[in-house]
Protein backbone atom coordinates (compact mmCIF):
# COMPACT_ATOMS: atom_id res chain seq x y z
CA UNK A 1 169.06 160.31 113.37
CA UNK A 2 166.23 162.38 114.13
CA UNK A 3 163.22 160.67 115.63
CA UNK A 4 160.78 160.69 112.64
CA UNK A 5 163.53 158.60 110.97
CA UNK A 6 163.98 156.60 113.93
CA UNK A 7 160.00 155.93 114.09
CA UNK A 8 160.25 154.81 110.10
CA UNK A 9 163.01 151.88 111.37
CA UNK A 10 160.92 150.47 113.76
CA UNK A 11 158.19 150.62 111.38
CA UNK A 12 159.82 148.97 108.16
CA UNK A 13 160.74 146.61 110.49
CA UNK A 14 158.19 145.24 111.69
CA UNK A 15 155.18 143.07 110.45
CA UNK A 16 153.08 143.58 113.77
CA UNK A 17 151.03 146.62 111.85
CA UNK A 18 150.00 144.47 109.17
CA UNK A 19 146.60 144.33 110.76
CA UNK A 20 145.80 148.37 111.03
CA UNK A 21 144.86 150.47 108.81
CA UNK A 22 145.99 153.40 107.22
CA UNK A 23 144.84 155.89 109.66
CA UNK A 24 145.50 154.00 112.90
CA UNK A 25 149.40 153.14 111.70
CA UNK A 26 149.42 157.02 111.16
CA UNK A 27 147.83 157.36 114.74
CA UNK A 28 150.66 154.99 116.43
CA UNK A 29 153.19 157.25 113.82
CA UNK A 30 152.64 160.15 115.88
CA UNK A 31 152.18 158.95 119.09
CA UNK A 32 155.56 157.16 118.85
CA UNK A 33 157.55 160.43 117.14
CA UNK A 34 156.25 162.13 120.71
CA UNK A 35 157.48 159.73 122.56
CA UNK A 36 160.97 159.04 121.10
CA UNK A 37 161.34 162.74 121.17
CA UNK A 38 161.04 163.14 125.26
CA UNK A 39 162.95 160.21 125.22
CA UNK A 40 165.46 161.00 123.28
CA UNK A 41 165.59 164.69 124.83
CA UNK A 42 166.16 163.25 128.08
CA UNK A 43 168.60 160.94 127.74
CA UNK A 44 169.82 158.92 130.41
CA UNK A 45 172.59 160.88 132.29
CA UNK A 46 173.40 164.58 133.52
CA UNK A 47 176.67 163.99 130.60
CA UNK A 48 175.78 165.42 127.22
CA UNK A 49 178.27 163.53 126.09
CA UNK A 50 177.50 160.00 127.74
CA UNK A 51 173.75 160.71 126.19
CA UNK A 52 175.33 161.44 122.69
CA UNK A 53 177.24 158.45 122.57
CA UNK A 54 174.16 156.60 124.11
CA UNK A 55 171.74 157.81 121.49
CA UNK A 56 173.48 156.84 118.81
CA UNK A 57 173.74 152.85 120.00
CA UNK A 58 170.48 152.73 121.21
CA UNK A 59 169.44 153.70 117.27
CA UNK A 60 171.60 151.01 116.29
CA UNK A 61 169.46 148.93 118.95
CA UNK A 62 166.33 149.91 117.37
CA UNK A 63 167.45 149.60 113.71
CA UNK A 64 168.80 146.12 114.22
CA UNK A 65 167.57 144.18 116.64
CA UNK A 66 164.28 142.58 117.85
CA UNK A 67 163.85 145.41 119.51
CA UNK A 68 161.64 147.29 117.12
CA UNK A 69 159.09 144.16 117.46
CA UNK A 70 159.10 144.71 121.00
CA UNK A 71 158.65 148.55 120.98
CA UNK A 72 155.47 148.15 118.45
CA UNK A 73 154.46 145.12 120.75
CA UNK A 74 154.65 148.27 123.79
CA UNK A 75 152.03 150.02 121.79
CA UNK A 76 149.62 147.17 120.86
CA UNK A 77 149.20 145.29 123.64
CA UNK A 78 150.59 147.40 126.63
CA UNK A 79 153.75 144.99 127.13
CA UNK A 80 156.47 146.47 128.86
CA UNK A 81 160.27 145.32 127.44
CA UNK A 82 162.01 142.64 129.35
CA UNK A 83 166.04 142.62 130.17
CA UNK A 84 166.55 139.32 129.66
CA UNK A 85 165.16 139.70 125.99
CA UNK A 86 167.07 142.43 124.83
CA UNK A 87 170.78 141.93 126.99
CA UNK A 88 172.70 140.20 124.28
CA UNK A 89 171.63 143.83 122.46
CA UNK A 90 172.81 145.65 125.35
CA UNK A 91 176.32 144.09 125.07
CA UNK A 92 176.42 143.57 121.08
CA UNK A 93 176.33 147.84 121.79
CA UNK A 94 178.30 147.98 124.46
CA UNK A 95 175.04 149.68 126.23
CA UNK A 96 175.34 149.64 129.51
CA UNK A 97 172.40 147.29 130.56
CA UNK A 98 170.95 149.07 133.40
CA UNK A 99 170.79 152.26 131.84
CA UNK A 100 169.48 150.95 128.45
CA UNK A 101 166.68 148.87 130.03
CA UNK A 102 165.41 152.26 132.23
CA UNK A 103 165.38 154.24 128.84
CA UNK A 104 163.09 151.16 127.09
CA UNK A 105 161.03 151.59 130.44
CA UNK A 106 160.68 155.36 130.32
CA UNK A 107 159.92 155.20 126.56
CA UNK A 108 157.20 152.73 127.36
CA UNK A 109 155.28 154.22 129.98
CA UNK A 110 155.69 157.55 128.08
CA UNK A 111 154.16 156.03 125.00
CA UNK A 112 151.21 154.37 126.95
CA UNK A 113 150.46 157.63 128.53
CA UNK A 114 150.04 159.68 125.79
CA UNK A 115 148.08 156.95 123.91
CA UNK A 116 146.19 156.64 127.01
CA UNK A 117 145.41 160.00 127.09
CA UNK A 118 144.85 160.76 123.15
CA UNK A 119 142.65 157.57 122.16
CA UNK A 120 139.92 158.24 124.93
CA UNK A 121 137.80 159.19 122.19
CA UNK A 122 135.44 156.52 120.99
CA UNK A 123 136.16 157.89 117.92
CA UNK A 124 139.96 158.05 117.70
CA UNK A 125 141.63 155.53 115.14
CA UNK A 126 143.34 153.71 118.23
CA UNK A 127 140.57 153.57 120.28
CA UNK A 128 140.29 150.16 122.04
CA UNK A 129 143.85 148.92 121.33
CA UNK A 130 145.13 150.45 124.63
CA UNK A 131 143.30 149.43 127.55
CA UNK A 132 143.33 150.65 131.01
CA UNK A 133 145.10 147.16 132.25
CA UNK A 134 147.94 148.16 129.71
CA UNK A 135 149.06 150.83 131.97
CA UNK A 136 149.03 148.65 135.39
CA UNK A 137 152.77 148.66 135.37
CA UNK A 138 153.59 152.72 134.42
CA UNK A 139 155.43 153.75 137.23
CA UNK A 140 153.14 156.15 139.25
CA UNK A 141 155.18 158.98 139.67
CA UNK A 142 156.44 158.77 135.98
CA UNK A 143 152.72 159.19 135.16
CA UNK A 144 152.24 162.44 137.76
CA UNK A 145 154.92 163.87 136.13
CA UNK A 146 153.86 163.40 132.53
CA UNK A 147 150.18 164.56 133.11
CA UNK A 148 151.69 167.52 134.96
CA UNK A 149 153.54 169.11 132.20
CA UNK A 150 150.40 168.38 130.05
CA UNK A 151 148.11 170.35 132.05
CA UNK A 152 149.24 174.16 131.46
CA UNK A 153 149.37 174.06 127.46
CA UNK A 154 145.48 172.17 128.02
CA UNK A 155 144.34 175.01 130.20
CA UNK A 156 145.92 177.52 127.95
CA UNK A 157 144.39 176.26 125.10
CA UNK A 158 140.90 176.08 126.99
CA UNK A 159 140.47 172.66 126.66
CA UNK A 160 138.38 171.75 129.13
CA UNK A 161 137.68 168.04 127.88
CA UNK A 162 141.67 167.42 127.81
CA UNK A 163 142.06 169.07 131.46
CA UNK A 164 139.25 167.23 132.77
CA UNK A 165 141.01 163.83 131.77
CA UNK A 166 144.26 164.82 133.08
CA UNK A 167 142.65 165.09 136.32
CA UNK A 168 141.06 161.91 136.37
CA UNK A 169 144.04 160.22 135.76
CA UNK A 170 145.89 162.21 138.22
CA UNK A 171 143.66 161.37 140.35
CA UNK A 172 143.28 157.53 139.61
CA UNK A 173 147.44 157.89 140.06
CA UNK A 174 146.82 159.56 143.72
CA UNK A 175 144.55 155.96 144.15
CA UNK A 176 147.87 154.17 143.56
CA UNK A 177 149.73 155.46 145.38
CA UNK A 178 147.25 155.67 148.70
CA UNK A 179 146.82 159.48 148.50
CA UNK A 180 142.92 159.13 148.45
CA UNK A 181 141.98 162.27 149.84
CA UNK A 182 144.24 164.36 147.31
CA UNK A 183 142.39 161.81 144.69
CA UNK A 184 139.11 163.21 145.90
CA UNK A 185 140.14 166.75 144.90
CA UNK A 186 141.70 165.75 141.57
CA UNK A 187 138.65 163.79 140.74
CA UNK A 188 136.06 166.94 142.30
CA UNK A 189 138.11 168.94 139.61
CA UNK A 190 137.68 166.33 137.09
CA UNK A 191 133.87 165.87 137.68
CA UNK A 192 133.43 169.61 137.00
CA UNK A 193 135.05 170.20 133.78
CA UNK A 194 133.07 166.52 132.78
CA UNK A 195 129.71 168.51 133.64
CA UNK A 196 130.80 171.71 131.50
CA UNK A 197 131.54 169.72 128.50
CA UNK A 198 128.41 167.59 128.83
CA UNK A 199 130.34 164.63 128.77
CA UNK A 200 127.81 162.09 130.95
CA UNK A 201 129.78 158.51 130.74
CA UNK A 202 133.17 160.50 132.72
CA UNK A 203 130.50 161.74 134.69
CA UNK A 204 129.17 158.82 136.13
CA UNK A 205 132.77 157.19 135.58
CA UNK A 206 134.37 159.86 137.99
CA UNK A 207 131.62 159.70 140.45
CA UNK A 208 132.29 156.24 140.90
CA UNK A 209 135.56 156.80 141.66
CA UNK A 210 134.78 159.14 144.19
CA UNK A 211 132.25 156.69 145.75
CA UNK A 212 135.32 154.09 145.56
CA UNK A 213 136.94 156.13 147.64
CA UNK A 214 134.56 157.26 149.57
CA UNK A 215 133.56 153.61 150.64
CA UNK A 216 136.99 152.33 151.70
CA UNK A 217 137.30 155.49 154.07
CA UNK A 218 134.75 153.64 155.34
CA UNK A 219 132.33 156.85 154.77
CA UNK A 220 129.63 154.57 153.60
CA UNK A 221 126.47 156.92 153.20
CA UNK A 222 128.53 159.47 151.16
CA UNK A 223 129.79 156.34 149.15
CA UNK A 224 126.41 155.63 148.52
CA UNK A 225 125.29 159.33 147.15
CA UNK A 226 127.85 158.93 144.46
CA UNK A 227 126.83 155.63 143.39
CA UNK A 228 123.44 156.29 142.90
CA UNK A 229 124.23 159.58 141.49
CA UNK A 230 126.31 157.12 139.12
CA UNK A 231 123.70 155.25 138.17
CA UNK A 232 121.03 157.34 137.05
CA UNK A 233 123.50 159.20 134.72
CA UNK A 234 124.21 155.73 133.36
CA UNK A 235 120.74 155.34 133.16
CA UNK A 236 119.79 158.25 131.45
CA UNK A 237 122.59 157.80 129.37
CA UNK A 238 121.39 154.16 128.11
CA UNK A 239 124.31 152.91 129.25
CA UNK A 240 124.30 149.08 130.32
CA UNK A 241 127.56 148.60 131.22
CA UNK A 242 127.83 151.20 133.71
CA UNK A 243 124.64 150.62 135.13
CA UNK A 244 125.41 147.32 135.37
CA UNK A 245 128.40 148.23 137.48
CA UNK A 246 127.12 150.47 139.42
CA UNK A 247 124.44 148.56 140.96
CA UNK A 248 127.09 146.37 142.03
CA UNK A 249 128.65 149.15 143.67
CA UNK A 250 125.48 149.41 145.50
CA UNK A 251 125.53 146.07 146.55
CA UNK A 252 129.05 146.16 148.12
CA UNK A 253 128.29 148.94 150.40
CA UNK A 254 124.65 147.31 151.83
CA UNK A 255 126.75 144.31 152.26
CA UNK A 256 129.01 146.50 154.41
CA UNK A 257 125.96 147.56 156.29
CA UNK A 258 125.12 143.93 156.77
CA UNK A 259 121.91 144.93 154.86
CA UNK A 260 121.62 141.78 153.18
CA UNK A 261 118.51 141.86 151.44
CA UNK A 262 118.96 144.78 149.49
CA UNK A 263 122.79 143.98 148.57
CA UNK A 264 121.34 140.41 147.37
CA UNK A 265 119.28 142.45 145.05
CA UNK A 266 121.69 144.73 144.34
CA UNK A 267 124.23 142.63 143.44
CA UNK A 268 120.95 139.81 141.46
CA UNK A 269 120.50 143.28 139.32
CA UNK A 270 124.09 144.01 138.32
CA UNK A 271 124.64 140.19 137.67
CA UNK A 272 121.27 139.77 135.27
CA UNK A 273 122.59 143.06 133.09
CA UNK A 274 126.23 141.95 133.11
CA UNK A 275 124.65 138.76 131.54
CA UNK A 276 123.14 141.04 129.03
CA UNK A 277 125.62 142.75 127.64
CA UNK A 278 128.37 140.06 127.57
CA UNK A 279 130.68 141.08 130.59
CA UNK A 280 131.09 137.65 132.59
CA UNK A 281 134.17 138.75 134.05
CA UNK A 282 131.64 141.45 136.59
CA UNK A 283 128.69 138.63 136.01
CA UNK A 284 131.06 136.52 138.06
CA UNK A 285 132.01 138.87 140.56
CA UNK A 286 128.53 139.57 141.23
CA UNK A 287 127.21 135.67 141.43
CA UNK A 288 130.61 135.19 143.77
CA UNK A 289 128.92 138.74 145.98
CA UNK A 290 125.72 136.61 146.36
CA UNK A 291 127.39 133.49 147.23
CA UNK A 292 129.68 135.27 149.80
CA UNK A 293 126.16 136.37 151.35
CA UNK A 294 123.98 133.52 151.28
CA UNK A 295 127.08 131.73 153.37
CA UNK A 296 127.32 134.65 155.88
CA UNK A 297 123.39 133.88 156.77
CA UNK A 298 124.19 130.28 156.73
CA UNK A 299 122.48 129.37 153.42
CA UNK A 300 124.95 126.68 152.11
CA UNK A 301 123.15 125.48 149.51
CA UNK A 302 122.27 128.38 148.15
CA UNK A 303 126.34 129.51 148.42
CA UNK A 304 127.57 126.33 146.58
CA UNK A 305 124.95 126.95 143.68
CA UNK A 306 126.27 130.45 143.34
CA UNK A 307 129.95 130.00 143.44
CA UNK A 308 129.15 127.28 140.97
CA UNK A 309 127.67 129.67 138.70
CA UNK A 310 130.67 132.17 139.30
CA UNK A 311 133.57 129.57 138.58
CA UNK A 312 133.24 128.75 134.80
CA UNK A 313 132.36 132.48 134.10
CA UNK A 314 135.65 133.05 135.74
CA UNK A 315 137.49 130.86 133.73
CA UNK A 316 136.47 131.61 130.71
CA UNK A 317 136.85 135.43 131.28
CA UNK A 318 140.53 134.40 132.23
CA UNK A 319 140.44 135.83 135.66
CA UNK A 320 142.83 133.75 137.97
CA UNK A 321 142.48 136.28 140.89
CA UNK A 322 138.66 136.05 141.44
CA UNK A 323 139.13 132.37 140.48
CA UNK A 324 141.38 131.89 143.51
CA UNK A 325 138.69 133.97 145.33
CA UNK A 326 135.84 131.43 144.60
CA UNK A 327 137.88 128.20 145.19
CA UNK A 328 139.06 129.43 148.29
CA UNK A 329 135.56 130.61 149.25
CA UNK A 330 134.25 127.29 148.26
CA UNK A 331 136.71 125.28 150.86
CA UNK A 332 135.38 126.10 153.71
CA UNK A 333 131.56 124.40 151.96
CA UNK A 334 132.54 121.22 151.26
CA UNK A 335 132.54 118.04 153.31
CA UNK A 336 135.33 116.19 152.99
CA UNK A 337 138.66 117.80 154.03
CA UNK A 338 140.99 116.29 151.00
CA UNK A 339 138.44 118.40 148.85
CA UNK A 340 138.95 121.02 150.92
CA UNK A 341 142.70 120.95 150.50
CA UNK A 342 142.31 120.15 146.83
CA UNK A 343 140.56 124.00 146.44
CA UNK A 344 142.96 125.71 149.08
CA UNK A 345 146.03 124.41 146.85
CA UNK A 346 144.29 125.25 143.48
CA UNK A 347 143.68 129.18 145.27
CA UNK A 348 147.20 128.82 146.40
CA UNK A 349 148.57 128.30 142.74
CA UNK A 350 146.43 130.75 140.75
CA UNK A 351 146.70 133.68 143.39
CA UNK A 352 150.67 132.61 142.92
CA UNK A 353 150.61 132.48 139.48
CA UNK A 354 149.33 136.28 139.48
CA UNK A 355 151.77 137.60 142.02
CA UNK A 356 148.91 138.29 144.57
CA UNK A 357 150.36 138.41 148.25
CA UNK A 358 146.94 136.38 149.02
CA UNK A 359 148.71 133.17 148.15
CA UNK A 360 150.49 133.35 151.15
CA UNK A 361 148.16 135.97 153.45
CA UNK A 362 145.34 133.42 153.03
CA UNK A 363 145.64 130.21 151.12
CA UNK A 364 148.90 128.97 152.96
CA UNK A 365 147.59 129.68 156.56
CA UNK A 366 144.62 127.11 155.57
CA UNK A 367 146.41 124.60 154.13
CA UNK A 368 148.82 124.45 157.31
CA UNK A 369 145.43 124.30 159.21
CA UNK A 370 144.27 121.81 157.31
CA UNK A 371 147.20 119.50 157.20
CA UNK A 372 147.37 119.77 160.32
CA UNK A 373 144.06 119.47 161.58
């Protein structure tokens, strides 16, 4: 079966495209014949053969299974396929299970990628359906590898808008994996070819990046250059959203410097704009910035009323991790220790409950002091 057909299976098979329209389910169309193609090209061992005999089950997979929901799920909202979902498949097929789920993983991050790098355009029937948290889990050096190969035909071509994304995800891949000062050169690349094709939002989006860096090299006044940089492109640009986040920037490295008053109104600025434009999620993070300072100087009062402020935004946003951050900030405020322990255990639970090695780094440490105590 050729993968064209294959991509018509898993599309008369599914009712999750019910909600797109004609040009975005021809969008996803393409996007998934490319990816079922290097897939399928592949295979999954050095045994033309093993890969023949592979192929053909794994269509069988596709054509009959819940798979095909899961595959279109991949696509929509960034889920990655689960074993335990598809083993009674695996053996139905006689797939071997190991092999099978690596495929479904490869296909996935392949697929994400290329959507990733094909819908950046505000204007591209897909655009906003991926979102840079769908690709948290591609496998880092899959995703070097795959923006590798892309970047010859891209310079070849002259497309200097393609090549310049390439390198920005390269180099947000080199951030992954720790390799900051190879990021810095991907992203100098990047920042470039984002200034020759007058594109201003990757501007200020790479330059951030760079300060990012920049800042936890602990290089703070070169940090700084970028983030202001950053934030009069915004600016000019009439971009909230970016100012907005790059004031906080601003904030975080005077509160490094233990410049206090100017990261308070740093970080006052980026939370009044984030307000504006509907972002509580950063609104939060700020309020929780200027809580975390008005308890370094001693302020209490002034802390409590801030992480106050912070915690509902945080909730409603849906972000556990910061949530855990403000409860656990907010136990060493209060009076009485059972309240104490009562926000320790809730930072405990939600830091758990997002696989963040904080659970036990931090929150189990102060219960044990507390219980203790």
């Amino acid at each position: 079966m050729q993968a064209a057909a294959l991509v018509d299976v898993i599309f008369s098979s599914t009712s999750e495209l019910n909600h797109l329209n004609e040009n975005q389910e021809k969008a996803l169309h393409e996007a998934y014949q490319h990816a079922f193609t290097l897939m399928l090209k592949e295979g999954v061992s050095s045994d033309p053969m093993v890969n023949k005999q592979w192929a053909a089950s794994f269509e069988k997979l596709l054509r009959e299974t819940p798979a095909s929901q899961m595959l279109v799920n991949i696509a929509l909202q960034g889920q990655r396929p689960k074993l335990d979902v598809l083993s009674d498949s695996f053996e139905k097929y006689s797939l071997p299970s190991e092999e099978t789920f690596t495929a479904l993983n490869h296909f996935a991050d392949v697929l994400l990628l290329h959507l990733r790098i094909n819908i950046s355009d505000d204007n591209h029937p897909l655009h906003g359906l991926i979102t840079p948290e769908s690709l948290k889990n591609v496998e880092p050096y899959t995703a070097l590898e795959y923006y590798k190969q892309l970047l010859p035909d891209l310079r070849a071509t002259g497309d200097k808008a393609g090549e310049a994304t390439i390198l920005y995800l390269i180099g947000k891949t080199h951030v992954r994996l720790d390799r900051l000062r190879q990021a810095l050169l991907d992203f100098g690349q990047a920042l470039g070819l984002f200034h020759e094709v007058d594109n201003p939002i990757q501007v200020a989006r790479t330059q951030r990046s760079m300060g990012a860096i920049h800042r936890d090299m602990e290089d703070m006044d070169e940090a700084l250059t970028y983030f202001y940089d950053a934030l009069v492109v915004y600016q000019r640009a009439g971009n909230l959203e970016g100012e907005a986040s790059a004031l906080n920037d601003i904030g975080v490295v005077y509160d490094r410097f233990d410049d206090n008053e100017r990261a308070l109104s740093y970080y006052s600025q980026s939370a009044k704009m984030h307000r504006r434009v509907g972002n509580l999620q950063m609104e939060a993070t700020a309020l929780h910035n200027i809580a975390n300072i008005y308890n370094q100087l001693g302020d209490k009062q002034q802390a409590i009323i801030h992480y106050n402020k912070a915690l509902p935004l945080r909730r409603k946003a849906g972000d556990q991790h910061g949530e855990a951050a403000t409860v656990f900030n907010m136990s060493y405020l209060v009076k009485e220790k059972s309240h104490a322990l009562k926000l320790v255990q809730q930072a405990h639970d939600l830091w758990a409950s997002v696989g963040s090695s904080l659970a036990e780094e931090l929150a189990t440490p102060r219960l044990k002091t507390l219980q203790g105590g």
